[in-house]
Protein backbone atom coordinates (compact mmCIF):
# COMPACT_ATOMS: atom_id res chain seq x y z
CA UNK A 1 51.10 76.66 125.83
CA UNK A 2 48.88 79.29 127.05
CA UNK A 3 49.53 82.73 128.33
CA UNK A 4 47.92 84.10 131.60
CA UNK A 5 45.79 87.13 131.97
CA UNK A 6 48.56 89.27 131.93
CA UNK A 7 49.10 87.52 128.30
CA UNK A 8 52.69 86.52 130.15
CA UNK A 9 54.21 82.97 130.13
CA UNK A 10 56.95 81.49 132.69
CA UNK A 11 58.24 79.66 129.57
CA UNK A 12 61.03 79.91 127.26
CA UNK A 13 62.32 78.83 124.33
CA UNK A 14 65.00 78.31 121.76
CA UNK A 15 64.97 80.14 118.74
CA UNK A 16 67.90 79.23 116.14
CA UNK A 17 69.70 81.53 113.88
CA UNK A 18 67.30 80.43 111.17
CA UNK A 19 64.76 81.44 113.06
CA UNK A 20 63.18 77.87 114.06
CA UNK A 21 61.89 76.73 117.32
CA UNK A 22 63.94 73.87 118.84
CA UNK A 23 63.64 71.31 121.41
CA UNK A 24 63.06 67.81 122.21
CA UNK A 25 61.09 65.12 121.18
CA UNK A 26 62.33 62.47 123.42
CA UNK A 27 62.07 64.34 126.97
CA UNK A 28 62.13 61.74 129.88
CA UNK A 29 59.69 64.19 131.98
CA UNK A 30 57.35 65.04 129.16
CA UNK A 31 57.82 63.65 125.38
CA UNK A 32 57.99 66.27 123.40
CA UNK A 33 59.43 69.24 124.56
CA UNK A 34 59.67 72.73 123.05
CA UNK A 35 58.96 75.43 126.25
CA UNK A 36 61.49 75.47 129.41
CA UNK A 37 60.04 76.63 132.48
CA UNK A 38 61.69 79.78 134.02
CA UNK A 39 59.82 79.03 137.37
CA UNK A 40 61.93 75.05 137.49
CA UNK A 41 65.99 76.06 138.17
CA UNK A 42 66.89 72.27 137.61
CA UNK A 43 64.57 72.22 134.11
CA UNK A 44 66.82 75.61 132.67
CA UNK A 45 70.14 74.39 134.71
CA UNK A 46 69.71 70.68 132.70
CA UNK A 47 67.55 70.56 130.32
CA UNK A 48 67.83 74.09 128.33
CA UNK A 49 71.41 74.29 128.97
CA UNK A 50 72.02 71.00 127.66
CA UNK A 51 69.59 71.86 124.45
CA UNK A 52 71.72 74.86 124.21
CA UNK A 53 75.45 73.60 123.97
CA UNK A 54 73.94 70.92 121.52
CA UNK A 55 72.88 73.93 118.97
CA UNK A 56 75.95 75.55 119.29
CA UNK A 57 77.93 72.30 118.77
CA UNK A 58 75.88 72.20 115.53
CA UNK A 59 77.19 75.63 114.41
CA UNK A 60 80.70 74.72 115.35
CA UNK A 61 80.76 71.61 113.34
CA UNK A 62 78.84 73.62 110.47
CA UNK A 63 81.90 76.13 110.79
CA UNK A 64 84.40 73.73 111.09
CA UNK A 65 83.38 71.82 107.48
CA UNK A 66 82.37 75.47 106.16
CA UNK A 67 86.03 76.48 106.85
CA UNK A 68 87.34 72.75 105.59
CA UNK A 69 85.59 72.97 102.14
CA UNK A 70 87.04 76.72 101.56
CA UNK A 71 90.52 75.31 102.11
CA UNK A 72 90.26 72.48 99.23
C-alpha cells in the first residue's frame, strides 16, 4: 500500500499484542488481505470485525488453557 501526498492512508490494520500484522490470506474480494479500508463501511462492518473477534477468540482460548495448566 501506498500513502498519498499528504503521506496519509484510508487503510487500517490489525496489529496483535505481539506486535504482528494480521489478516487474511484467503479473502473472497482480494486474496490476500492485510489493510481494511476506512472509506468501505461494509469492508470494516464484515471483514475487520470478523478478523477482530477471531484474534480475540485466540486470546480467550490461550487464557482459558493458560488458566487450565496452572490448575493441574
Amino acid at each position: 500500500m501506498t500513502l498519498d501526498e499528504d503521506l496519509a492512508t484510508p487503510y487500517v490494520f490489525i496489529i496483535d499484542k505481539d506486535k504482528n500484522l494480521r489478516g487474511r490470506n484467503d479473502d473472497e474480494d482480494e486474496g490476500t488481505k492485510f489493510g481494511f479500508n476506512t472509506t468501505s463501511v461494509a469492508e470494516l462492518n464484515n471483514k475487520m470485525v470478523d478478523d477482530v473477534k477471531i484474534m480475540l477468540a485466540e486470546y480467550r482460548l490461550a487464557l482459558k488453557k493458560n488458566n487450565a495448566d496452572r490448575t493441574k
